[in-house]
Structure formats: C-alpha cells, structure tokens
Protein backbone atom coordinates (compact mmCIF):
# COMPACT_ATOMS: atom_id res chain seq x y z
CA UNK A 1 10.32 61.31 78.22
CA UNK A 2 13.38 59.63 77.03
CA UNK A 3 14.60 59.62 73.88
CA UNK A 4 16.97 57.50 71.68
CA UNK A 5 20.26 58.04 71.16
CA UNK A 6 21.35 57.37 67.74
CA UNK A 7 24.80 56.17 66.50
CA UNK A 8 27.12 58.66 65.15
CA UNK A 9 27.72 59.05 61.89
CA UNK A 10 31.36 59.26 60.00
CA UNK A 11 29.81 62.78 58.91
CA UNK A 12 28.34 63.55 62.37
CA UNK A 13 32.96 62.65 63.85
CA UNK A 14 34.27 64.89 61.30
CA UNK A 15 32.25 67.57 61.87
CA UNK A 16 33.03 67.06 65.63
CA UNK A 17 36.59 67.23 64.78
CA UNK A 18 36.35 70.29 63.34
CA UNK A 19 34.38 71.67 66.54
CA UNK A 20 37.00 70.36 68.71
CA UNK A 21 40.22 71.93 66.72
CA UNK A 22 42.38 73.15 69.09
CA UNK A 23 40.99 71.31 72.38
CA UNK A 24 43.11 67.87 71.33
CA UNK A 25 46.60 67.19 70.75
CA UNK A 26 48.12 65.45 67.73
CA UNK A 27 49.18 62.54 69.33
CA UNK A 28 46.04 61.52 70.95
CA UNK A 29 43.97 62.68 66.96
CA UNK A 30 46.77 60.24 65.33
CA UNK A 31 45.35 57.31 67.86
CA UNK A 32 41.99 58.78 67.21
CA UNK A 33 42.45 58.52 63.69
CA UNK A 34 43.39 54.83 63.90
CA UNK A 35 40.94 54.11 66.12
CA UNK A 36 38.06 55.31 63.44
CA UNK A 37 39.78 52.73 60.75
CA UNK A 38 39.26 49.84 63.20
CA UNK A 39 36.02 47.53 64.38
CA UNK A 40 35.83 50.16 67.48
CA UNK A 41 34.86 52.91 64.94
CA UNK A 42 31.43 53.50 66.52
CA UNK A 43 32.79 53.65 69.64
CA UNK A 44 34.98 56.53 68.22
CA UNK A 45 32.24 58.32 66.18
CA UNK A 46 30.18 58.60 69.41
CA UNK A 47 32.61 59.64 71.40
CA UNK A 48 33.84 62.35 69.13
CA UNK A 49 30.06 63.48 68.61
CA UNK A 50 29.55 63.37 72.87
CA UNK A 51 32.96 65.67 73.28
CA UNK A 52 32.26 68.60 70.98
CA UNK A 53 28.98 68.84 71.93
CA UNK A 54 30.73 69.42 75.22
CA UNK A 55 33.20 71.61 74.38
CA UNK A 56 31.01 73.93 72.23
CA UNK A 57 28.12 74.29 74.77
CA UNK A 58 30.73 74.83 77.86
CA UNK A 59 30.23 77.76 79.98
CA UNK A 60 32.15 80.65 78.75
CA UNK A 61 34.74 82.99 80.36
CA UNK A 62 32.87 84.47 83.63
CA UNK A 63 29.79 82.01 83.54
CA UNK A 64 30.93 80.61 86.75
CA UNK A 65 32.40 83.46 88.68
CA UNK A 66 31.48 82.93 91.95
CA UNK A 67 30.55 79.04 91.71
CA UNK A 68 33.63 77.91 93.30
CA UNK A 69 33.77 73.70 94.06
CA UNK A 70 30.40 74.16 92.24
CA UNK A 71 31.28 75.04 88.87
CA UNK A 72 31.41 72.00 86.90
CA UNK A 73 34.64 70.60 85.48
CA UNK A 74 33.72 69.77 81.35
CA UNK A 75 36.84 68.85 80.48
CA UNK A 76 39.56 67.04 82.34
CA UNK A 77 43.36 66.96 80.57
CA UNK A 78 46.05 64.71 82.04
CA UNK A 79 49.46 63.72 81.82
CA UNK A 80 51.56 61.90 84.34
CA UNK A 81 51.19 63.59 87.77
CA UNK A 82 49.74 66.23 86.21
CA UNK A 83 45.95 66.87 86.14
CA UNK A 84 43.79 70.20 84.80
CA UNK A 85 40.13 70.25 85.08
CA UNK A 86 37.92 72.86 83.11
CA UNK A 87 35.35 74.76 83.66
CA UNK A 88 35.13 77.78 81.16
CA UNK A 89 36.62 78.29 77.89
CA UNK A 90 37.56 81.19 76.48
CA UNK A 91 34.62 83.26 73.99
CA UNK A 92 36.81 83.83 71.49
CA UNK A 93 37.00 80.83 69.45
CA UNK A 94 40.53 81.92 68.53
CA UNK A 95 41.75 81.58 71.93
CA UNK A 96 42.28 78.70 72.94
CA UNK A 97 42.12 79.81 77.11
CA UNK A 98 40.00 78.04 79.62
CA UNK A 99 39.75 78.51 83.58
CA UNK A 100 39.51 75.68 85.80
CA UNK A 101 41.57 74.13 88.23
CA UNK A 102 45.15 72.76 87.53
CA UNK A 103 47.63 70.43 89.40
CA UNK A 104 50.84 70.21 88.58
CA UNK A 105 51.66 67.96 91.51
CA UNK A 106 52.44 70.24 94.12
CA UNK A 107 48.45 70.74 94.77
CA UNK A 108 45.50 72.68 93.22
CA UNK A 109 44.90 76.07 92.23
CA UNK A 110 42.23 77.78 90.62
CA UNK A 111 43.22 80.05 87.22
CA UNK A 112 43.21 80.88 83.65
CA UNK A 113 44.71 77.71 81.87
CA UNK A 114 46.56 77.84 78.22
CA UNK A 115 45.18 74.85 76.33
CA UNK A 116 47.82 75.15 73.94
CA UNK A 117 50.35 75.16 76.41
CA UNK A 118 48.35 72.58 77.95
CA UNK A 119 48.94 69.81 74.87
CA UNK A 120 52.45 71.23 74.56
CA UNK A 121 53.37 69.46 77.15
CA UNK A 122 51.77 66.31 76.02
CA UNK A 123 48.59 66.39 77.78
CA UNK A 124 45.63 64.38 76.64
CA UNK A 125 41.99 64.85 76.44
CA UNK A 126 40.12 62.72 78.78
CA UNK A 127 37.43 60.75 76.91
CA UNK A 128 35.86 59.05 79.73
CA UNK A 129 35.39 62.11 81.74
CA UNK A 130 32.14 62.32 83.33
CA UNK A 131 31.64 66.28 84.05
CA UNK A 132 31.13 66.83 87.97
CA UNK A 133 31.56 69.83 90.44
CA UNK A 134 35.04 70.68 90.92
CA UNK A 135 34.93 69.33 95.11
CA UNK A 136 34.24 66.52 93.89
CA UNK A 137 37.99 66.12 91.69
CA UNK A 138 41.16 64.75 92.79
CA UNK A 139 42.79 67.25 94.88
C-alpha cells in the first residue's frame, strides 16, 4: 500500500533540528536558516524532517559488525577532496562518534569517525544523499 507523504511542517524542521544537534555544522545551519526564510522553505522543512529521521533511526555502534561493503552508508559528509560515509553512530547521544568509511584523499579506510572533528574541519552534511551499501561509494 502506499501512503502519502505530507509536507513538513515549520514545527515538524525545528523539532528535526533539535534531533540533528551535533550532526551539522554552523555554516551549513546559517544557510539552512536562510534557506527556511525564503520561497524554497518547503523544500527545507522536508528535508530537515527526511535527515533526522535518518540520523535518529541509524544503526548504532556494532549493528553492522561484520557487514562490510554491505553496511549501508546513512550519512555522507564532504569537503573538498575529502569524503566520509557513515554507517553507525555512536549510542550515546552525547557522543557525537560514528563508524564508517573515510577518505581523506589518499584512499579509504574503514574506522571510528569524530563528527565533531569532522565539521571542524568544515565538512558539510550531504542533503541529497541517497543511503546505499558502502561498495557501492566513491572509493
């Protein structure tokens, strides 16, 4: 059966803001923030809505041991040359630690990943990431 998706509400994108505290960086919120002011504001309301749904229903640390290129990347942060592609976040709210796989240009490797460290360096949440298996992302 399908069902309808509804529009997001400005209620529904804060709230989703809230859920996602910690998993976006300020410069890419400040565009965000803009963005909700503007005719796109739907666009932005949904898409806030789709991502913490995401981010809060992600596997947790250990819920893909063993998947390898299988485990699905949720989340994909980039910055020039630089790519990191999620799979697990920490299950500690507080800690803002995910595993996946990270290139930082020099190829990919498989490890624990400091989202924090992660925006630090300017990285931005990918909002037209389509979750897949990890084989299937850019090397």
């Amino acid at each position: 059966m399908n069902t309808i998706k509804l529009p997001a509400t400005k209620l529904q994108a804060a709230a989703a803001l809230s859920q996602m505290k910690g998993f976006i960086g300020r410069s890419q919120l400040a565009t965000i923030d803009a963005g909700v002011w503007s005719e796109e504001r739907q666009f932005f309301y949904d898409k806030l809505v789709e991502m913490a749904e995401i981010i809060t229903t992600m596997p947790v640390t250990y819920q893909t041991d063993g998947q390898g290129d299988q485990a699905i990347a949720q989340l994909h942060y980039f910055t020039a040359g630089c790519d990191w592609y999620i799979t697990e976040r920490d299950c500690e709210t507080e800690k803002l630690q995910a595993f996946g796989k990270a290139n930082l240009g020099h190829g990919a490797e498989l490890g624990y990943i400091s989202i924090v460290e992660v925006l630090t360096c300017g990285a931005e949440l990918d909002l037209y990431w389509t979750p897949k298996p990890l084989g299937r992302c850019p090397a």
